[in-house]
N, C-alpha and C. Protein backbone atom coordinates (compact mmCIF):
# COMPACT_ATOMS: atom_id res chain seq x y z
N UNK A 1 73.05 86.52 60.87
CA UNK A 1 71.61 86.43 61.14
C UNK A 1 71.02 87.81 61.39
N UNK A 2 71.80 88.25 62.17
CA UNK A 2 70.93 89.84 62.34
C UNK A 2 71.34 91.16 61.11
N UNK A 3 72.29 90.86 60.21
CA UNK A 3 72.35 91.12 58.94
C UNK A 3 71.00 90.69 58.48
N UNK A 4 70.68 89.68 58.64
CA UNK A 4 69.40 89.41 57.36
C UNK A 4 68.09 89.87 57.97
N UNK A 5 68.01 90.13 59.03
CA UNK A 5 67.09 90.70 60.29
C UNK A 5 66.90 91.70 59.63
N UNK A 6 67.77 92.95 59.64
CA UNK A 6 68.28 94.04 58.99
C UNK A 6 67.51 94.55 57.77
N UNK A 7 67.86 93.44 56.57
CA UNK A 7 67.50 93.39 55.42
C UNK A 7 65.93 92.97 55.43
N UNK A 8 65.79 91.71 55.81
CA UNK A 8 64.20 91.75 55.89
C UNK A 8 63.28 92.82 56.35
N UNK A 9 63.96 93.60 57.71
CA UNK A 9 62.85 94.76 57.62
C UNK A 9 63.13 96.17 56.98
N UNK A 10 64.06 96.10 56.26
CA UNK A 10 64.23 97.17 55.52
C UNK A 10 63.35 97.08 54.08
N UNK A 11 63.43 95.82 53.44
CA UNK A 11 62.39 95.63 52.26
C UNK A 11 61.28 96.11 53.37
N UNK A 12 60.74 94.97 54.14
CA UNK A 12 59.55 95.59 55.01
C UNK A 12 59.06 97.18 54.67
N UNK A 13 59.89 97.50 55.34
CA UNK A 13 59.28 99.17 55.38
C UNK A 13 59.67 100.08 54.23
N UNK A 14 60.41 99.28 53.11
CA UNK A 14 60.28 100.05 51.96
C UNK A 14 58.99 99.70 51.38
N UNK A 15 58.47 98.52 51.66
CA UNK A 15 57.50 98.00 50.86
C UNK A 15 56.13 98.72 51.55
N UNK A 16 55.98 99.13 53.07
CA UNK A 16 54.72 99.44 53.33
C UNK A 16 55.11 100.98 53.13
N UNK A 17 55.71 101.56 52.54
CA UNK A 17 56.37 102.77 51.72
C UNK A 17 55.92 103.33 51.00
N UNK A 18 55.96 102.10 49.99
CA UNK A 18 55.76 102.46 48.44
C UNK A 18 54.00 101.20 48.04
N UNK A 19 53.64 101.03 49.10
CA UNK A 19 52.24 99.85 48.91
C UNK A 19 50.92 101.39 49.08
N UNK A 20 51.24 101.60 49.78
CA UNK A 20 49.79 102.53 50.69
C UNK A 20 49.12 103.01 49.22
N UNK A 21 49.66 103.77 48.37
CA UNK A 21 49.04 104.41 46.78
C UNK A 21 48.12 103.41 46.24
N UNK A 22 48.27 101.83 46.53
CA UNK A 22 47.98 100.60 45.68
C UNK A 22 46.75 100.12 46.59
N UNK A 23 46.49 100.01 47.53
CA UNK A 23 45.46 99.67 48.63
C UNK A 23 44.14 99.84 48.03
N UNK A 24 44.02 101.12 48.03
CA UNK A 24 42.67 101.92 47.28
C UNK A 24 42.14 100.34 45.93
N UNK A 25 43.57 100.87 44.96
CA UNK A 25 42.65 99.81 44.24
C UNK A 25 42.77 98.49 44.39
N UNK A 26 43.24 97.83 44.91
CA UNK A 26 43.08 96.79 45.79
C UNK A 26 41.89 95.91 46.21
N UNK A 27 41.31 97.44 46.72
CA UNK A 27 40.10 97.09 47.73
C UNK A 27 39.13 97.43 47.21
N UNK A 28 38.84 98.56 45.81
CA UNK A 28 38.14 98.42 44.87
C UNK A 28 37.88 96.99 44.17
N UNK A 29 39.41 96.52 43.43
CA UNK A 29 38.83 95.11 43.20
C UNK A 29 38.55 93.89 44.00
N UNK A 30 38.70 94.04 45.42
CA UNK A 30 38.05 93.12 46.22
C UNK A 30 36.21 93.45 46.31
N UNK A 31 36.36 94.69 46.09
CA UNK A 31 34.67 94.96 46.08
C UNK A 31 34.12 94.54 44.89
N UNK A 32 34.61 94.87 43.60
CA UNK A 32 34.24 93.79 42.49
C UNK A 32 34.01 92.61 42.43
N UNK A 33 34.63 92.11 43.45
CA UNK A 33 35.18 90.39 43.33
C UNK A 33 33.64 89.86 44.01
N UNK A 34 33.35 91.10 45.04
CA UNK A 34 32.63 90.26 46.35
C UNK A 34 31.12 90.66 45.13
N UNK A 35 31.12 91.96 44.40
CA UNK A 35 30.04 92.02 44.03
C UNK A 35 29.56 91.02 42.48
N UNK A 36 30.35 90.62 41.73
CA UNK A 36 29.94 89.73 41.01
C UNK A 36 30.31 88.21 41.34
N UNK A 37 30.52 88.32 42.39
CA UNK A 37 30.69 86.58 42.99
C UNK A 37 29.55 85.76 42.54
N UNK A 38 28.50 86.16 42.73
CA UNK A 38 26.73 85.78 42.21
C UNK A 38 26.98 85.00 40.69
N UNK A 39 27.49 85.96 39.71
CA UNK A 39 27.86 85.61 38.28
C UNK A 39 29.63 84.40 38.28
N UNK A 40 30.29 84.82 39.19
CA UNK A 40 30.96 83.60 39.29
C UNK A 40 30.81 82.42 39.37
N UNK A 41 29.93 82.31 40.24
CA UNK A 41 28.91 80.60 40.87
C UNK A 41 28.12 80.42 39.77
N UNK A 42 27.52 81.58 39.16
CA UNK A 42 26.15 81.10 37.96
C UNK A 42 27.57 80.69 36.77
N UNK A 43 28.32 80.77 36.75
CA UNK A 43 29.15 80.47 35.56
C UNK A 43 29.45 79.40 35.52
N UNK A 44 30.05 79.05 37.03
CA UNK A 44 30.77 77.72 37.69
C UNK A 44 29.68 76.54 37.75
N UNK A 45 28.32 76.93 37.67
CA UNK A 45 27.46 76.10 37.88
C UNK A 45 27.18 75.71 36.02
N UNK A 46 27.47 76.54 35.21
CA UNK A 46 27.52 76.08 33.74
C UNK A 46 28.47 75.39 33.48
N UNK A 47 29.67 74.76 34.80
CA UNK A 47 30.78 73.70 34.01
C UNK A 47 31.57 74.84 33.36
N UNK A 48 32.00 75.84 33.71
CA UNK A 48 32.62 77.07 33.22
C UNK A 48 34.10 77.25 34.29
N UNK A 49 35.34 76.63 33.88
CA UNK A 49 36.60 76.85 34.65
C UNK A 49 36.76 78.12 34.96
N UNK A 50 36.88 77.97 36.67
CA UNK A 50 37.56 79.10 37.28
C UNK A 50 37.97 79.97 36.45
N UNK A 51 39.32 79.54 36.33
CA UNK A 51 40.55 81.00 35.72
C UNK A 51 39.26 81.24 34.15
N UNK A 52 38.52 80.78 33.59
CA UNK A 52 37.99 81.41 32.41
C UNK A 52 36.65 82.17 32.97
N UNK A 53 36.08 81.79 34.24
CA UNK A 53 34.90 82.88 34.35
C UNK A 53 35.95 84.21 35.60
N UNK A 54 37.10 83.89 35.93
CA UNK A 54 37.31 84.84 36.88
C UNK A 54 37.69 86.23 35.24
N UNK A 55 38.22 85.57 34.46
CA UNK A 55 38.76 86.27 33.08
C UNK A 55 37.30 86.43 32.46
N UNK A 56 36.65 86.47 32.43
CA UNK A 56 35.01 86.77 31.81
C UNK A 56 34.59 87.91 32.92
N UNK A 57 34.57 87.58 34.07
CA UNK A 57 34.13 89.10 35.14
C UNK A 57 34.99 90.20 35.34
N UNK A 58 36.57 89.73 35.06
CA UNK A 58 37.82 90.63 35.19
C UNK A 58 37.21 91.78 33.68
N UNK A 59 37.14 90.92 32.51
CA UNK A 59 36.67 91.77 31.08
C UNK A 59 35.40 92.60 31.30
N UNK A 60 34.47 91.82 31.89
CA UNK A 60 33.23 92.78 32.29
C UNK A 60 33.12 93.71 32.78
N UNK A 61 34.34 94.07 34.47
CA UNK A 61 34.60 95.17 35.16
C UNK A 61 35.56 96.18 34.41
N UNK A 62 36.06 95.43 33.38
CA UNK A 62 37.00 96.43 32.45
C UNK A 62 36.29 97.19 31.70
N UNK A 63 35.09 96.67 30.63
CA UNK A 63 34.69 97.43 29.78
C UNK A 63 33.35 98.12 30.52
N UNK A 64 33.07 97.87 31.16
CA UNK A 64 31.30 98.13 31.55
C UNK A 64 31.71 99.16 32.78
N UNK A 65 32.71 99.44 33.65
CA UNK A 65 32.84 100.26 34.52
C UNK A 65 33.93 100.95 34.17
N UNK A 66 34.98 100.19 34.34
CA UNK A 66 37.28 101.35 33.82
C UNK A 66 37.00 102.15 32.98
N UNK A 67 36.88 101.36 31.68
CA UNK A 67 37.25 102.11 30.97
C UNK A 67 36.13 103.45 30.40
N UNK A 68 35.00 102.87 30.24
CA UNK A 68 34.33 103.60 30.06
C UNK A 68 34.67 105.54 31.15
N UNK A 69 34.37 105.17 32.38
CA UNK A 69 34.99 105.96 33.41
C UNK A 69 36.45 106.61 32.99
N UNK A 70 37.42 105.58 33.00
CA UNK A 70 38.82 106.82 32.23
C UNK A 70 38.54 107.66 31.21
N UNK A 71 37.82 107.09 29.69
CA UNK A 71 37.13 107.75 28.86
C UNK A 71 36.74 109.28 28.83
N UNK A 72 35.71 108.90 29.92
CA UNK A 72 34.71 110.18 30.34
C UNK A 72 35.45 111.25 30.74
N UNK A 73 36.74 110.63 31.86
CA UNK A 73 37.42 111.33 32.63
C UNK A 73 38.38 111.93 31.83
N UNK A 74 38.89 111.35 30.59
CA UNK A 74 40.08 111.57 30.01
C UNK A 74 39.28 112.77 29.17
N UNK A 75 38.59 112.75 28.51
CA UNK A 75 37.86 113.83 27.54
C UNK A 75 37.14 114.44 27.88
N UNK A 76 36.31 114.44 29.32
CA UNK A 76 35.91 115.83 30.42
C UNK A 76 37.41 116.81 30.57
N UNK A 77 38.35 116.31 31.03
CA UNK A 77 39.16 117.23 31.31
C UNK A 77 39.95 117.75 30.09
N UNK A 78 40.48 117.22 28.90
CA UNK A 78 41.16 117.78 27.72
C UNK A 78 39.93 119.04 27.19
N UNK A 79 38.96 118.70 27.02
CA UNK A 79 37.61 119.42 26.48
C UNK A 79 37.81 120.67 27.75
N UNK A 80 37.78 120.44 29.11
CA UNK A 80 37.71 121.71 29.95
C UNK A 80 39.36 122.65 30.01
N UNK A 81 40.28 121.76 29.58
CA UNK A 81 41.23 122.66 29.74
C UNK A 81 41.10 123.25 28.17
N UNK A 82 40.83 123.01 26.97
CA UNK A 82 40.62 124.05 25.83
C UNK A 82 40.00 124.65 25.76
N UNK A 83 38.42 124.45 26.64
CA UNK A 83 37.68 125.79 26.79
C UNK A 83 38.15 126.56 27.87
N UNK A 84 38.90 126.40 28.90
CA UNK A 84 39.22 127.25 29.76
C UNK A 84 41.04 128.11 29.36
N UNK A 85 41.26 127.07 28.20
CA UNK A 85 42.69 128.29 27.30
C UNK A 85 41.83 128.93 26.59
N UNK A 86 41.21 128.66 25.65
CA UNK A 86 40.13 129.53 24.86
C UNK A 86 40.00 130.89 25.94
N UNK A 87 39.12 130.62 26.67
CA UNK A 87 38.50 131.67 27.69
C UNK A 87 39.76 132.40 28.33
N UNK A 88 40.97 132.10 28.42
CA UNK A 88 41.97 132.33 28.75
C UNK A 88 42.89 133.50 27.68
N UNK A 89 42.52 133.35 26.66
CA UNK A 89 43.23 133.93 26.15
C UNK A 89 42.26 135.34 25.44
N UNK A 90 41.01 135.00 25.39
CA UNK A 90 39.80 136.03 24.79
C UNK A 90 40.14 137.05 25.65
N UNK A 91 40.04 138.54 25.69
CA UNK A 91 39.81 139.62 26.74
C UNK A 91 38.51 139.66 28.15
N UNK A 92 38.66 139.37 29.13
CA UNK A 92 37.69 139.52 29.80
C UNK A 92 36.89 141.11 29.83
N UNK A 93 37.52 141.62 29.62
CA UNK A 93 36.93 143.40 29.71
C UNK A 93 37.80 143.89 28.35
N UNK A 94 37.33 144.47 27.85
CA UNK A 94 37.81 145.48 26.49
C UNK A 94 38.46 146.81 26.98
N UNK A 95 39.79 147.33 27.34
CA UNK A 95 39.95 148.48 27.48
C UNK A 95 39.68 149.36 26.64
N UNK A 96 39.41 149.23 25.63
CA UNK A 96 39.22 150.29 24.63
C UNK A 96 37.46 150.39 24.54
N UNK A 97 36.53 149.53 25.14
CA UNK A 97 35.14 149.34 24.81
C UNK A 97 34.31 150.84 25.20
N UNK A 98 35.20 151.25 26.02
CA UNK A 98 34.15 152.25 26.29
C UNK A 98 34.60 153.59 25.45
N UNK A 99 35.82 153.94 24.22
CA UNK A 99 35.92 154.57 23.36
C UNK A 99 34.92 154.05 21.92
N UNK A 100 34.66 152.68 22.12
CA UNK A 100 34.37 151.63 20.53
C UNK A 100 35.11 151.92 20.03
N UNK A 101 36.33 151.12 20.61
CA UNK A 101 37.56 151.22 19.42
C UNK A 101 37.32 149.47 19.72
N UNK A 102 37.53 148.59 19.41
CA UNK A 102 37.63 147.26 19.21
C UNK A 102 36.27 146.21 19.55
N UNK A 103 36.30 145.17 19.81
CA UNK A 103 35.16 143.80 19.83
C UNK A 103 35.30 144.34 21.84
N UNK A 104 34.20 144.04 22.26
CA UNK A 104 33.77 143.82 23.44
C UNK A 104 34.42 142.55 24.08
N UNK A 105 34.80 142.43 25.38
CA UNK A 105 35.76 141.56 25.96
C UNK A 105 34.10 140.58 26.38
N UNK A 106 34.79 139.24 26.53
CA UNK A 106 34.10 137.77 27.17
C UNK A 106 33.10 138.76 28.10
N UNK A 107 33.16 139.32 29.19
CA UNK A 107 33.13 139.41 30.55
C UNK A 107 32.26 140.67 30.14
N UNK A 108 32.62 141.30 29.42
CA UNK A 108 31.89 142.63 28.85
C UNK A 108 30.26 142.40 28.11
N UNK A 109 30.83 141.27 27.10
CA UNK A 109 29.32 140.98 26.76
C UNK A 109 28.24 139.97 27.71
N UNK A 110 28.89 139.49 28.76
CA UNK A 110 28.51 138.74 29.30
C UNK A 110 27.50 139.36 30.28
N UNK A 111 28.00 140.84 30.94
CA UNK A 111 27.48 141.92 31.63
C UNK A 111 26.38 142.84 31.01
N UNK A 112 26.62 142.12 29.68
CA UNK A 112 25.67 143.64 28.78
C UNK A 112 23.80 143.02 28.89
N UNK A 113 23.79 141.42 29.17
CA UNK A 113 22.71 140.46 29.27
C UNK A 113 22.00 141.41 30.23
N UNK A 114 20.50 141.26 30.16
CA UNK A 114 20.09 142.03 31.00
C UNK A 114 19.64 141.54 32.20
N UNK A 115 19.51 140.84 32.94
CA UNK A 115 19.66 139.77 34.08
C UNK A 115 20.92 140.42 34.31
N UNK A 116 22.08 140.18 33.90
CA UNK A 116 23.54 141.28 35.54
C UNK A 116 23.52 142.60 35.14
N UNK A 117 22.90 142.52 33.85
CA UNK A 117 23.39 144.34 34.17
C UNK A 117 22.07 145.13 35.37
N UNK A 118 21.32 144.38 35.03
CA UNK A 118 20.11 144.91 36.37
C UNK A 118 20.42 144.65 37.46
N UNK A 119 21.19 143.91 37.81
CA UNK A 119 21.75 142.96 38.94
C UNK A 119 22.90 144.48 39.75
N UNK A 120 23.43 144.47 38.44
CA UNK A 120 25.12 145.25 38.77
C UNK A 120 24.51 146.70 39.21
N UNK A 121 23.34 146.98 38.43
CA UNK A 121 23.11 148.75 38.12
C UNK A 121 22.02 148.63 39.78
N UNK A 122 21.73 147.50 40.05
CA UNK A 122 20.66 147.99 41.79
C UNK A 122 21.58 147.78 42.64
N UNK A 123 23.01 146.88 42.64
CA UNK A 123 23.88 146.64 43.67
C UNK A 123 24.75 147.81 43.39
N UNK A 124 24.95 148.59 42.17
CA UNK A 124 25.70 150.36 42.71
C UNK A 124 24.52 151.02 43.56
N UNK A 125 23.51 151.18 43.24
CA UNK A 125 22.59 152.05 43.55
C UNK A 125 22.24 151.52 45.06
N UNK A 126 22.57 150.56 45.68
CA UNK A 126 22.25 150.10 46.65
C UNK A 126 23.61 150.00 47.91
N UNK A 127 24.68 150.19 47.32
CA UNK A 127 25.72 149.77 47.90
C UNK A 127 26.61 151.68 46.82
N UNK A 128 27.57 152.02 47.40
CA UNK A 128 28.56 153.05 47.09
C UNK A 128 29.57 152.77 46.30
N UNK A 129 29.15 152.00 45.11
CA UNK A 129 29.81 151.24 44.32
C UNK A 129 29.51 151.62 42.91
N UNK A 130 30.69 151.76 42.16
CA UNK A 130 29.86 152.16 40.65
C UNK A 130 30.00 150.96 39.71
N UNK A 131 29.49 150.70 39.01
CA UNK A 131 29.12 150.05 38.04
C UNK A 131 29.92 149.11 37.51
N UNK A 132 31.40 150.29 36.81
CA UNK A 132 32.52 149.61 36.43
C UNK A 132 33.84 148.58 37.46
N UNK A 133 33.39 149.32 38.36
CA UNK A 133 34.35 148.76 39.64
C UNK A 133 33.60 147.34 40.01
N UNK A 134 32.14 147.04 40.19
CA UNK A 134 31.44 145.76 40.00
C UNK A 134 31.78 144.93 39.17
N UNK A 135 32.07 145.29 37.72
CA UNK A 135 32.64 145.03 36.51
C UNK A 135 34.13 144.34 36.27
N UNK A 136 34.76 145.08 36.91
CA UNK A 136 36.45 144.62 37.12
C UNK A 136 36.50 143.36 38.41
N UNK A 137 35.83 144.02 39.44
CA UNK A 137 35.91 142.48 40.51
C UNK A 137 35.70 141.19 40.33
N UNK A 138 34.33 141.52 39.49
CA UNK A 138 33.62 140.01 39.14
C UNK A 138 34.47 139.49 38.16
N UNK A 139 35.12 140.49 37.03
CA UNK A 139 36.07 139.84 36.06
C UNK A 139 37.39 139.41 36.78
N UNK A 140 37.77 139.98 37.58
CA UNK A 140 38.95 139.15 38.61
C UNK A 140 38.62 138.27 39.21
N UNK A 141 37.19 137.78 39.92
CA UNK A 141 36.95 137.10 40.67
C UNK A 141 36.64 135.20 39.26
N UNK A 142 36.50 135.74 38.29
CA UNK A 142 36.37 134.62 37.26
C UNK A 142 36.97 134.16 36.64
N UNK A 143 38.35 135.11 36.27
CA UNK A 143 39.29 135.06 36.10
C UNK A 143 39.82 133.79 36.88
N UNK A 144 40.28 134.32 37.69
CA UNK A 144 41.15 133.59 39.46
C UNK A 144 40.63 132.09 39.09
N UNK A 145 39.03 132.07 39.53
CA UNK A 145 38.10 131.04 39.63
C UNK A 145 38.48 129.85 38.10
N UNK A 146 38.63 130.47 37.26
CA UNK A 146 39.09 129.85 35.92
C UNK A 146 40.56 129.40 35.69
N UNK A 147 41.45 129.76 36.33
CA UNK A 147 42.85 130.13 36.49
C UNK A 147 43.06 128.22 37.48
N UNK A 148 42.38 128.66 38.46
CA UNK A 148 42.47 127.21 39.67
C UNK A 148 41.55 126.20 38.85
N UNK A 149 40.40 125.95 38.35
CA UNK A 149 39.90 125.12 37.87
C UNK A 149 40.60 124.35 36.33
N UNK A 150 41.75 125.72 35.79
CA UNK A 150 42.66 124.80 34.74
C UNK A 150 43.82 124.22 35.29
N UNK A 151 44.36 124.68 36.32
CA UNK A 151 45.18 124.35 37.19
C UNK A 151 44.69 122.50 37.96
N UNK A 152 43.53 122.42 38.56
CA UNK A 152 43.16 121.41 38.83
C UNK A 152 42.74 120.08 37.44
N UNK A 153 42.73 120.63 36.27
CA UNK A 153 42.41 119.82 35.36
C UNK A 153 43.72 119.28 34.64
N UNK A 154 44.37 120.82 34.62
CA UNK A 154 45.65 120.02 34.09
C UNK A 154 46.21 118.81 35.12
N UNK A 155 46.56 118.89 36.68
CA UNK A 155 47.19 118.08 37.35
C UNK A 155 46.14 116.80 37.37
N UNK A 156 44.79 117.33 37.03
CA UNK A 156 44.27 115.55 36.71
C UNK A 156 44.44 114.39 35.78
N UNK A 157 45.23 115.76 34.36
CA UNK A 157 45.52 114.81 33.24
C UNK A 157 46.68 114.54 33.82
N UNK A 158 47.96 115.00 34.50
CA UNK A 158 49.19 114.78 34.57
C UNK A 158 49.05 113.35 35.76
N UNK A 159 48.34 113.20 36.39
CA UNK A 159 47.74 112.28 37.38
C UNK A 159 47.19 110.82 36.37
N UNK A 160 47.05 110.97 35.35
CA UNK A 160 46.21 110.05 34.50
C UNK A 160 47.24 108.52 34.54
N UNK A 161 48.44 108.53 33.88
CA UNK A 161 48.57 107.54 34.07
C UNK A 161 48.73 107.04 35.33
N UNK A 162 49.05 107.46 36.51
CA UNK A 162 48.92 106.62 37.59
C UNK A 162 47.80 106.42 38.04
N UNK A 163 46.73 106.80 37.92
CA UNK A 163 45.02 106.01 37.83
C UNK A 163 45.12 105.14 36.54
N UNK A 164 45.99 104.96 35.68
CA UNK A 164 45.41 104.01 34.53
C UNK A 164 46.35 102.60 35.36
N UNK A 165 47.49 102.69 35.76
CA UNK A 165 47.76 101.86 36.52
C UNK A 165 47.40 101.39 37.93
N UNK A 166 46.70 101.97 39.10
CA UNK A 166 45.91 101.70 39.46
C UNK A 166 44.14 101.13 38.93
N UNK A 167 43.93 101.34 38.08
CA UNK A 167 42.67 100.75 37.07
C UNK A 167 43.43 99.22 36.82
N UNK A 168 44.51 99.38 36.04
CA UNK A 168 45.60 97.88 35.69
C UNK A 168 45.41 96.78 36.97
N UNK A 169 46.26 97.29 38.19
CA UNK A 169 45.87 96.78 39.75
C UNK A 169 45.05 96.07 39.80
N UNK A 170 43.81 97.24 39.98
CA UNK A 170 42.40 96.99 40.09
C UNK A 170 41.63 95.78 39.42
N UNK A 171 42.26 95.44 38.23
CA UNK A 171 41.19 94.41 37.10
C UNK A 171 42.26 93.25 37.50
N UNK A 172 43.44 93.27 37.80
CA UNK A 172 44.14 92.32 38.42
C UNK A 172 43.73 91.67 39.82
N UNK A 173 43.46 92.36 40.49
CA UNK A 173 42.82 92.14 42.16
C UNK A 173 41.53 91.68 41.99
N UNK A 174 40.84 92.07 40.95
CA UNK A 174 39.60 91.65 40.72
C UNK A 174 39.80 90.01 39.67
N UNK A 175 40.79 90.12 38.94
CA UNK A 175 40.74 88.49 38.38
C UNK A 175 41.28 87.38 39.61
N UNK A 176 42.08 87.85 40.23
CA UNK A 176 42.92 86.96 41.62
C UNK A 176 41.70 86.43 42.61
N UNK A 177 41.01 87.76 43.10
CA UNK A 177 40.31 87.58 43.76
C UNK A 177 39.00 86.73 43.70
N UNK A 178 38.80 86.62 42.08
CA UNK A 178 37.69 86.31 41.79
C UNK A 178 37.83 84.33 41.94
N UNK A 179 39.28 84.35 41.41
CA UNK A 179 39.41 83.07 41.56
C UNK A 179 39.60 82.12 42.74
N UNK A 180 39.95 82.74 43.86
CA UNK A 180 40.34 82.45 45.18
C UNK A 180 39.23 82.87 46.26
N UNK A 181 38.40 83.67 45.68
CA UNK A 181 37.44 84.06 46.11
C UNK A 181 36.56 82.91 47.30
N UNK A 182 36.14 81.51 46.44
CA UNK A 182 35.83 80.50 46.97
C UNK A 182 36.04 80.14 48.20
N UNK A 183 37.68 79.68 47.20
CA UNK A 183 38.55 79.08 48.56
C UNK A 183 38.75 79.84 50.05
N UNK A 184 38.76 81.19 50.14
CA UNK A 184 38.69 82.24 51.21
C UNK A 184 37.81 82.11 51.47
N UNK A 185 36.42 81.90 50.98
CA UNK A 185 35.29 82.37 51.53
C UNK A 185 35.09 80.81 52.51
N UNK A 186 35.49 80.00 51.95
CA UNK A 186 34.80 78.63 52.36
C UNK A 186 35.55 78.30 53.76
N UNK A 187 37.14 79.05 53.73
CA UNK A 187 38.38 78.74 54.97
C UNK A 187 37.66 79.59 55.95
N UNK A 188 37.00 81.00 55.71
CA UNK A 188 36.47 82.05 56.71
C UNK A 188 35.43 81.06 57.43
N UNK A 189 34.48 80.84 56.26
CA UNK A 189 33.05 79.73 57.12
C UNK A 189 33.56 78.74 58.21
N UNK A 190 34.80 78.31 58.08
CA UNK A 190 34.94 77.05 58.06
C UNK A 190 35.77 77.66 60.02
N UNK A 191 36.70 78.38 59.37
CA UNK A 191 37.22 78.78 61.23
C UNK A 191 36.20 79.66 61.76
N UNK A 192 35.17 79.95 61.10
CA UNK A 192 34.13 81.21 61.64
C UNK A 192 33.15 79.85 62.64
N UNK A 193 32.93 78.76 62.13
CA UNK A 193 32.15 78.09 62.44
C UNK A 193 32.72 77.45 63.60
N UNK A 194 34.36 77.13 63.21
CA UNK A 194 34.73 76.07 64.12
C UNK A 194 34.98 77.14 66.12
N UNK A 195 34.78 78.57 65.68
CA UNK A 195 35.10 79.46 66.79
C UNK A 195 33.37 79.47 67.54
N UNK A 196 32.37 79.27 66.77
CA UNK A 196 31.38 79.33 67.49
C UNK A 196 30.28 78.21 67.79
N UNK A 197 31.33 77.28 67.26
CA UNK A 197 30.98 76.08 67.75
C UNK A 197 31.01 75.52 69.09
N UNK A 198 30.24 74.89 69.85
CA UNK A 198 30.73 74.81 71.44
C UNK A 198 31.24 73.52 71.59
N UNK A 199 32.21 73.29 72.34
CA UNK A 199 33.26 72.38 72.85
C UNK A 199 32.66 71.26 73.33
């Protein structure tokens, strides 16, 4: 007996272990559930079976919110990490630019606009700073800044499938819920009532 004691709380606490990641969407699709409940009843009131309108709002939260959203998410970030290898691999400053021996670096033509170079040429003149040394910081400082923002995009794609399985969860918790939905809601009324009921 205390062998199985043992074992029962060892699943236990493997399980509230490996659960906590799953909660989130969980409770996303309980918020689905609670927010098209309205369209559940209008369905149920068309003579429309449970399990086929909880599977009609489960498809609705799939195409009209998930996926669309992974979509966006999936091809915002592939699109920002090729412009940020692109930008990655162009020269930010031209060492040779100030002989004109080669093409002007990203960062170089970017400085030549006249909005920073007026910017750059009153902050030497204002500060003990020359020009080119303004020039190299800001290109390190965008650099860096570009460096962490591909860094954060890549680990969002590498992150992707475990949001596509949490999304999976999610449209699951939202079909369960949708169907049981009722029955919970009607057991809550029902001991909610019988507690403030007087004796």
């Amino acid at each position: 007996m205390t062998g199985r004691k043992v074992f029962s709380f060892l699943i236990v606490a493997l399980f509230l272990y490996i659960a906590p990641p799953l909660f989130i969407p969980v409770a996303f699709g309980a918020i689905f559930a609670v927010l098209f409940f309205p369209a559940f009843e209008f369905l149920q009131r068309k003579k429309v079976k449970s399990s086929f309108a909880a599977a009609l709002i489960s498809l609705l939260v799939t195409h009209v919110f998930l996926l669309p959203s992974a979509l966006l998410l999936f091809v915002g970030a592939r699109t920002g990490l090729q412009q940020l290898g692109g930008l990655r691999d162009v020269p930010i400053v031209n060492p040779g630019s100030g002989g004109g021996a080669g093409h002007p670096g990203f960062f170089e033509n970017l400085v030549n606009t006249p909005g920073l170079h007026g910017l750059f040429v009153s902050l030497s003149k204002s500060f003990p700073v020359e020009v080119e040394e303004l020039v190299h910081t800001a290109s390190d400082l965008a650099k860096g800044v570009s460096l962490r923002f591909a860094d954060f995009l890549g680990d969002l794609v590498t992150r992707l499938p475990v949001m596509i399985m949490g999304m999976v969860i999610m449209v699951l918790s939202t079909l369960l819920l949708s169907r049981r939905w009722k029955t919970t809601h009607s057991v809550c009324a029902r001991q909610l009532s019988l507690r403030l009921s007087p004796d």
